[in-house]
Structure formats: structure tokens, C-alpha cells
Protein backbone atom coordinates (compact mmCIF):
# COMPACT_ATOMS: atom_id res chain seq x y z
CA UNK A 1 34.49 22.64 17.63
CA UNK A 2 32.25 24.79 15.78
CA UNK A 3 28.56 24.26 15.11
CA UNK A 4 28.79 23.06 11.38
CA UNK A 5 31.99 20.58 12.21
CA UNK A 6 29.85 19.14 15.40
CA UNK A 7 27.09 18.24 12.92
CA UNK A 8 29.57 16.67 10.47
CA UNK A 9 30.22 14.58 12.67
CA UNK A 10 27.29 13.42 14.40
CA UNK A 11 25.96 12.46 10.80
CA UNK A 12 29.36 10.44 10.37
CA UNK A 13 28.27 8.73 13.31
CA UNK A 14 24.81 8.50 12.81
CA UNK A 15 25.83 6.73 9.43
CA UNK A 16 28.25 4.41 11.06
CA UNK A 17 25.85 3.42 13.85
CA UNK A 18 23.29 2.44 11.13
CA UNK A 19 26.29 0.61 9.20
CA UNK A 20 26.74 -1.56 12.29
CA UNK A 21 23.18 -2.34 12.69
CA UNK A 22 23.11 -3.51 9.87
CA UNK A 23 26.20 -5.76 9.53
CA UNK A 24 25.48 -7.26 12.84
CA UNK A 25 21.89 -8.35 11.81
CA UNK A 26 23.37 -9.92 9.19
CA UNK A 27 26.28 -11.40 10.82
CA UNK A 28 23.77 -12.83 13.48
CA UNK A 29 21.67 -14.23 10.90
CA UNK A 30 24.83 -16.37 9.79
CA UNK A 31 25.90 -17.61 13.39
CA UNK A 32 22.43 -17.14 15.06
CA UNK A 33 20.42 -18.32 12.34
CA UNK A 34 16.53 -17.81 12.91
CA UNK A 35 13.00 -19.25 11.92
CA UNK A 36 11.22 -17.56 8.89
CA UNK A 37 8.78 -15.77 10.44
CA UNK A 38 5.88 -17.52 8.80
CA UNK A 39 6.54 -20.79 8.58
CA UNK A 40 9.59 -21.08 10.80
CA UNK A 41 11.92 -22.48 8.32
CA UNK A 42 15.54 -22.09 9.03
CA UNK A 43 16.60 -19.13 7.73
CA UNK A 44 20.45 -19.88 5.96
CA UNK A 45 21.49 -16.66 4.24
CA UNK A 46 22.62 -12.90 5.50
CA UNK A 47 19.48 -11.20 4.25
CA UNK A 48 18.09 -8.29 7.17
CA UNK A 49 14.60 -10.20 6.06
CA UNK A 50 13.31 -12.37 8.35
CA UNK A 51 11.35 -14.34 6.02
CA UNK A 52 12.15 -17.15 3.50
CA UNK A 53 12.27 -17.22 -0.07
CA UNK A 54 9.73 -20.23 -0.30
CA UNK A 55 7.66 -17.79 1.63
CA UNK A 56 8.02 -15.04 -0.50
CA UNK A 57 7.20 -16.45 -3.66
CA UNK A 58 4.49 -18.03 -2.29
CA UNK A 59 2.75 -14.51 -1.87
CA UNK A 60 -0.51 -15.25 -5.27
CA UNK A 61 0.51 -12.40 -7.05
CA UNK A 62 -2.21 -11.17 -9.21
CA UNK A 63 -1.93 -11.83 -12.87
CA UNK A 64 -3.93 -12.45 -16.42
CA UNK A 65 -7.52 -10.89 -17.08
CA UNK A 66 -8.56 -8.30 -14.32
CA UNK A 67 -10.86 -5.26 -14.07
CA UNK A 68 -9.35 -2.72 -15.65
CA UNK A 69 -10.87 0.13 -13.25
CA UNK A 70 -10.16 -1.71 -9.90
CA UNK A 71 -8.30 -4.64 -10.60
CA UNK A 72 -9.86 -7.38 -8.88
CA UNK A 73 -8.91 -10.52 -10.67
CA UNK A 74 -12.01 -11.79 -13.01
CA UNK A 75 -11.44 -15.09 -12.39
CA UNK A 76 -12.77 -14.22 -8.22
CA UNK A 77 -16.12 -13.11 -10.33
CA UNK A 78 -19.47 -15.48 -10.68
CA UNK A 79 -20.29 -17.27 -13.66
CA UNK A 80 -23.04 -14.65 -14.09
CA UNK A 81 -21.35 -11.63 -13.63
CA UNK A 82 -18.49 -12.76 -15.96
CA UNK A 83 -21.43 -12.69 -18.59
CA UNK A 84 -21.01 -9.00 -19.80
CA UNK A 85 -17.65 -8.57 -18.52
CA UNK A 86 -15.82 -8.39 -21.90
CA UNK A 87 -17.66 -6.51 -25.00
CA UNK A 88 -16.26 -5.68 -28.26
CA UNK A 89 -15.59 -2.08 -27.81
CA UNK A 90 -14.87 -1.64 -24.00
CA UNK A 91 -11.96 -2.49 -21.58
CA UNK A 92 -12.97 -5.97 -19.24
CA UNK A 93 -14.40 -4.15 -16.36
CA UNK A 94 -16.18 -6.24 -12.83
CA UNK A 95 -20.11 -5.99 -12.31
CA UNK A 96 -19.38 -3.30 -9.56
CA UNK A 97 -17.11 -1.16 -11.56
CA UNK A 98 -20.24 -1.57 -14.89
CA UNK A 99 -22.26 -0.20 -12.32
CA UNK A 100 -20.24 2.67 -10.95
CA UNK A 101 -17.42 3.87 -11.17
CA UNK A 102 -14.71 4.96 -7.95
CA UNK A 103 -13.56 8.55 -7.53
CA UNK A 104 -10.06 6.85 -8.59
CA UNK A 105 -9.23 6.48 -11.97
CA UNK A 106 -7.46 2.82 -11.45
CA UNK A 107 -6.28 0.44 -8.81
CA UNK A 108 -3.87 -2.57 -9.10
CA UNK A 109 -2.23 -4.48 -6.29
CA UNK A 110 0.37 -6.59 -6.16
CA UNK A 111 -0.68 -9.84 -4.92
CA UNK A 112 -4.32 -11.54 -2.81
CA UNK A 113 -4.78 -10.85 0.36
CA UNK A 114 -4.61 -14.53 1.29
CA UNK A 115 -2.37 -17.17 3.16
CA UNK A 116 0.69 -16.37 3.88
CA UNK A 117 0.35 -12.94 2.51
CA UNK A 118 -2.27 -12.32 5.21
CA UNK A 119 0.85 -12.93 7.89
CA UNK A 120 3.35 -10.45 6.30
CA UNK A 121 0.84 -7.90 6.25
CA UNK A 122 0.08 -8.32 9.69
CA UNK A 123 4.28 -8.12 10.26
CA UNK A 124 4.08 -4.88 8.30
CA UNK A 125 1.32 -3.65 9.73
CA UNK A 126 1.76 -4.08 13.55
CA UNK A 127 5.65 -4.25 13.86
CA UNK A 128 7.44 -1.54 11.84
CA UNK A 129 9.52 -4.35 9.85
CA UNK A 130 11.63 -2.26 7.34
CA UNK A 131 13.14 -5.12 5.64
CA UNK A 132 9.88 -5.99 4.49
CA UNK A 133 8.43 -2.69 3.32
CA UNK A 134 11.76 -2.73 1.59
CA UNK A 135 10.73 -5.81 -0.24
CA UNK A 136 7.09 -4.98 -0.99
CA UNK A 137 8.32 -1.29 -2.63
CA UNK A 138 10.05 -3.07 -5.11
CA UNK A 139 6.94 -5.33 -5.87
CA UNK A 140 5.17 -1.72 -5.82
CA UNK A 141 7.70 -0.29 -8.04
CA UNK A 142 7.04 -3.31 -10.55
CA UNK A 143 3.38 -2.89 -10.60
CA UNK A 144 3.56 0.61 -11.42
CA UNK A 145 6.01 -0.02 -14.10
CA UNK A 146 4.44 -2.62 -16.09
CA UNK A 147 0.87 -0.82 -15.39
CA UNK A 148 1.97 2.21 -16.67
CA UNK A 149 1.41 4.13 -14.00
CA UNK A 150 4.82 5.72 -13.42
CA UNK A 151 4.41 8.33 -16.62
CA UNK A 152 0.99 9.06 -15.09
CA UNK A 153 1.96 10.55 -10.99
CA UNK A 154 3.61 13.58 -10.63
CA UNK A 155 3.37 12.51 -6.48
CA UNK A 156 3.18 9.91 -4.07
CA UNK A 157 1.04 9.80 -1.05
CA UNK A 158 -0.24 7.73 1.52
CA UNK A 159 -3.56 6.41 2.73
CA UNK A 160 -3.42 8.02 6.30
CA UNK A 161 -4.26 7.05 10.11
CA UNK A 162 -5.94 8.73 12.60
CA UNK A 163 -4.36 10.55 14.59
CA UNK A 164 -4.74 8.39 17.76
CA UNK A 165 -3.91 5.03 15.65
CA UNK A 166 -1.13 6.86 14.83
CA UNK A 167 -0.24 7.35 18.37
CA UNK A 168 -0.79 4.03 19.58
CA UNK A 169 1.30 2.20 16.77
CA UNK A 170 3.97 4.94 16.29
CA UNK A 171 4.05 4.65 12.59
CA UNK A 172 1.86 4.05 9.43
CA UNK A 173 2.44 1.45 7.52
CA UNK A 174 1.15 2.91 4.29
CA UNK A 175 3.75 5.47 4.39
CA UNK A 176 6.46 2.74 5.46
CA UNK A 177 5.61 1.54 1.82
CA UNK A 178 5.07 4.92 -0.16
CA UNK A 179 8.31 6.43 1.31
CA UNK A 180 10.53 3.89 -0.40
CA UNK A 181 8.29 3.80 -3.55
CA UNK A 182 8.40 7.53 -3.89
CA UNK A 183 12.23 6.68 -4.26
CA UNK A 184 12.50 3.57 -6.05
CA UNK A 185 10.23 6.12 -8.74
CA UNK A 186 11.77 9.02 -7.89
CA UNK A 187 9.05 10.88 -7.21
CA UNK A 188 8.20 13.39 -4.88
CA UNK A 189 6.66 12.05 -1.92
CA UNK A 190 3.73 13.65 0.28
CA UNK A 191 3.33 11.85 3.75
CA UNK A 192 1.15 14.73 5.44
CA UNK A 193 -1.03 15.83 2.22
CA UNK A 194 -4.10 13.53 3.31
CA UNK A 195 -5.47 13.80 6.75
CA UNK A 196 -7.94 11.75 8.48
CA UNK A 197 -10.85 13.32 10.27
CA UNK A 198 -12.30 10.57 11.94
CA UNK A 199 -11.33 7.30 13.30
CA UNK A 200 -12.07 3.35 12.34
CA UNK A 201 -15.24 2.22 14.39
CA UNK A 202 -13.93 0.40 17.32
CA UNK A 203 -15.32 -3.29 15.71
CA UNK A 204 -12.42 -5.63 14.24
CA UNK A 205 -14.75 -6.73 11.38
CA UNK A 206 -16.82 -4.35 9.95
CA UNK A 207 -18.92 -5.43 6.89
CA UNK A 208 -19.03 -3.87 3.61
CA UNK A 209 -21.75 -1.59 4.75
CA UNK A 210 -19.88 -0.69 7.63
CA UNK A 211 -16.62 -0.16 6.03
CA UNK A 212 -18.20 2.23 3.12
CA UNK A 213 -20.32 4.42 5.99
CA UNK A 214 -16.72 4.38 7.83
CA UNK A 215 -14.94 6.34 5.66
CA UNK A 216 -17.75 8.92 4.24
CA UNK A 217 -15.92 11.97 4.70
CA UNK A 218 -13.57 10.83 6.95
CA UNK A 219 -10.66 12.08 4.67
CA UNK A 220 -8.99 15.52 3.79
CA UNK A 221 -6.12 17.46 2.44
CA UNK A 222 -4.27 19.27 4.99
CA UNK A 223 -4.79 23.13 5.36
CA UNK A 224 -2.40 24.77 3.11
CA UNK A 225 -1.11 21.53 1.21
CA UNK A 226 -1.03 22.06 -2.73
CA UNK A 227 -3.19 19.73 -4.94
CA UNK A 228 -4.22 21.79 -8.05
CA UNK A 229 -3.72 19.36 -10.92
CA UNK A 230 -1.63 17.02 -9.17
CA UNK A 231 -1.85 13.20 -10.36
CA UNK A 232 -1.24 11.58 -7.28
CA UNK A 233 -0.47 7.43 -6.62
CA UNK A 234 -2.07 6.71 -3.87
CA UNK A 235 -0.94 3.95 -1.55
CA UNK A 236 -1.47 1.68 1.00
CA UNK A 237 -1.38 -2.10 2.50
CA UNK A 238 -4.76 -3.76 1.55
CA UNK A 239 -7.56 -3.05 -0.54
CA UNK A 240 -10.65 -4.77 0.64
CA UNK A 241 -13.77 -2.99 -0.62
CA UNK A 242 -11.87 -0.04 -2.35
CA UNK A 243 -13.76 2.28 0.43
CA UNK A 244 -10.54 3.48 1.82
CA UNK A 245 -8.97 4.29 -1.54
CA UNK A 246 -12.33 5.61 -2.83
CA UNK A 247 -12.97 8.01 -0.16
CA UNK A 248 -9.10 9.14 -0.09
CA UNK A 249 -9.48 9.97 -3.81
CA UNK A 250 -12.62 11.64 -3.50
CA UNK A 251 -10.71 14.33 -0.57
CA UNK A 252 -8.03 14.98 -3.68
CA UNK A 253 -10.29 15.12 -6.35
CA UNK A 254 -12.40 17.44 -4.36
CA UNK A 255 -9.02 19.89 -3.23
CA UNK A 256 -8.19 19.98 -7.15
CA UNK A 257 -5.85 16.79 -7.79
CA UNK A 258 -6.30 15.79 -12.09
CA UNK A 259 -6.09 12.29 -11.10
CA UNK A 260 -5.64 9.87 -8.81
CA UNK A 261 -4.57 5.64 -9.45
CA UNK A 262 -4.24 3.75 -6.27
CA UNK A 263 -1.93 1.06 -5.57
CA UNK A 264 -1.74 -2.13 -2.46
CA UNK A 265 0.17 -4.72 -1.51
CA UNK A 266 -3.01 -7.13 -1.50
CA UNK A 267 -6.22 -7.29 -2.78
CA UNK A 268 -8.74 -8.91 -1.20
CA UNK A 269 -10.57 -11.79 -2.97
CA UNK A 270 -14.01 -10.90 -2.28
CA UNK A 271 -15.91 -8.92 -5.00
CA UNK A 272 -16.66 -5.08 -3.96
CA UNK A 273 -20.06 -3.92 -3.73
CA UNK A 274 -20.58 -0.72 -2.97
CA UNK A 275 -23.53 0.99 -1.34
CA UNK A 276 -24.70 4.29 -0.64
CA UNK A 277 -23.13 6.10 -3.60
């Protein structure tokens, strides 16, 4: 058998093996139905999704007035630093973003990081679960469409890990997510444009402080990798303090990239301050 049949073939196969995946997942989900994986409700139809639909629309998706630099929902905002929020003339912006403004143009996210959404991160995040990235793209894909942001990327790219996170978990979730939102767009797609430098401090909560020193500098475009007016959508699971994004953005702006808009998952609740800029 020559060399071009031989691979014919082992893609035929390839194709059938992943076929057979997954028909069986499904098939056991109909005689070997399972628990939803966060609240263990008995899961009744063939889906490859191991988590309900009461679960999934449960997810406090983020909706009516928000910052229109960052997103954060106003409504998360003090009673005195809604005062000022809204003028006549100027887009409803957040006390932080009045203040300053991120190296990215805009952010939006898809839902708050909170309840049960805080669980199906954690699923994304620690266990490779494809079925679920699968899900959250199309969220993603939503977002971008009703923001607007589609007509404004020419590429997607993910919020890297370092190199040794990378190694321990065997995958990064923020590229789980950009992969199938690249397609879903059908855009081109850049998993090894951003590098990063330096790894998280070894401290499971860091405070905002922390997390803003943490990722001064700790970003760059790979050797070689072509940015020059680029607008890039930038993604990744959660946006806490924006740090992550912001110092992401800054490593494009800085290598030539036009713009950059960011875009999560979740966003967390509490309001970003930002220090040291």
C-alpha cells in the first residue's frame, strides 16, 4: 500500500474511532444514565454534556446597563459611584474605567462568575471537558454577535499559560474555548501568538494588588509571530480584575496589533480597581 493510500486510511479510521466515541457516550447516557455534574440530577437525554439544562440556564448571564469599556454590570456598582456613571454626552462607563482606561479597547463576558457557574468553570478548567467548551463557544459566539464585535477581529487568540501550568494540566482552557470560537466566527485562530514569560505566584488567592503586580510584563508575542495592525479578540475563562486581559493587550498593542476587545465566560462580581498604572 503506498504512502498516500496508508494515510487515507488511517484518517478513515481515525474518523470512525471518533464516530464511535461519540455514539457510545451517548448511547450510555440513555442506558447508563448519570448525575448532572453539579447538582447531580438525573441526566435523561443523549447529550455528550454531562450537565443539566436546569443547570445551564441557571448560569446569571449578564444583561441590561453595563460599562461600556469593561463590562462589569452597573448594577454590582455603589450607590456613590453610580452617581456620575451616565452623562449626557458619554457612553455609561464604571468609576474604574472614568478613571483609567485598560490597554483593551472593550470587554464583555457572558455570564457572573457565581454559583453554579463557579463549578463549570472549575470542570472546564481542571478536566479538559469538550462538551462544555462546546457549549460556552456558542454563548461566546452570541456575545460577540450581538456586541458587535465580530466585524471588528480579523483574529482570535488566547490568554496563555505558563509553560509549566501548561505541563502539569496538559491543556489550556482558554484555547479549549477560542479554538471553537475562532470557528463558530470563522476566523483565523492564533493559539501560540501570546506567550507567557512568567508564572502565577504560587498563592491560591492573590488580592487585587497581587494579581495586577502578577502579570506586569509577564506577557509577549512570540518571536517571529505577525501582529502589525491586527484586531485581535482576545479570550479566556474568567475575568476577575481585568489584569490578565489588560496586560495580554498591552504585549499586542506594544508588537503592533490596531486593537484588541477581550471576551470571558464569567465576570467576576467584584468592582476592579486597579493600581500601579
Amino acid at each position: 500500500m503506498g504512502k498516500s493510500a496508508a494515510r487515507a486510511v488511517s484518517s478513515s479510521t481515525d474518523r470512525f474511532a471518533a464516530w464511535l466515541a461519540a455514539a457510545g457516550a451517548g448511547l450510555a447516557s440513555i442506558f447508563l444514565p448519570a448525575g448532572c455534574r453539579l447538582c447531580e440530577q438525573l441526566l435523561t437525554n443523549a447529550s455528550r454534556l454531562p450537565i443539566c439544562g436546569d443547570c445551564l440556564a441557571s448560569f446569571p448571564r449578564i444583561g441590561g446597563c453595563i460599562c461600556q469599556n469593561c463590562g462589569l454590570p452597573l448594577d454590582l456598582v455603589t450607590a456613590d459611584e453610580r452617581e456620575g456613571v451616565a452623562h449626557p454626552d458619554a457612553k455609561p462607563l464604571c468609576e474604574s474605567c472614568r478613571e483609567d482606561t485598560y490597554h483593551f479597547d472593550r470587554a464583555r463576558s457572558f455570564a457572573r462568575y457565581q454559583d453554579s457557574l463557579v463549578r463549570a468553570i472549575v470542570l472546564l478548567k481542571f478536566e479538559e471537558m469538550e462538551p462544555l467548551a462546546d457549549w460556552f463557544a456558542d454563548r461566546l459566539a452570541e456575545v460577540v454577535r450581538q456586541s458587535g464585535m465580530e466585524t471588528e477581529t480579523d483574529v482570535v487568540v488566547p490568554v496563555p499559560l505558563h509553560k509549566e501550568r501548561h505541563r502539569e494540566r496538559g491543556f489550556n482552557q482558554a484555547e479549549l474555548l477560542s479554538k471553537r470560537l475562532a470557528k463558530r466566527l470563522r476566523l483565523p485562530h492564533q493559539g501560540v501568538l501570546l506567550v507567557r514569560k512568567r508564572p502565577r505566584p504560587n498563592k491560591l488567592l492573590l488580592t487585587t494588588r497581587e494579581r495586577w503586580e502578577a502579570v506586569r510584563g509577564a506577557f509577549a508575542t512570540r518571536s517571529g509571530s505577525q501582529v502589525d495592525n491586527k484586531r485581535v479578540l482576545l479570550v479566556d475563562d474568567v475575568m476577575t480584575t481585568g489584569a490578565t486581559l489588560d496586560a495580554c493587550a498591552k504585549a499586542l498593542r506594544e508588537a503592533g496589533a490596531s486593537s484588541v476587545v477581550g471576551l470571558t465566560v464569567a465576570r467576576a462580581i467584584l468592582n476592579p480597581r486597579k493600581f500601579g498604572r
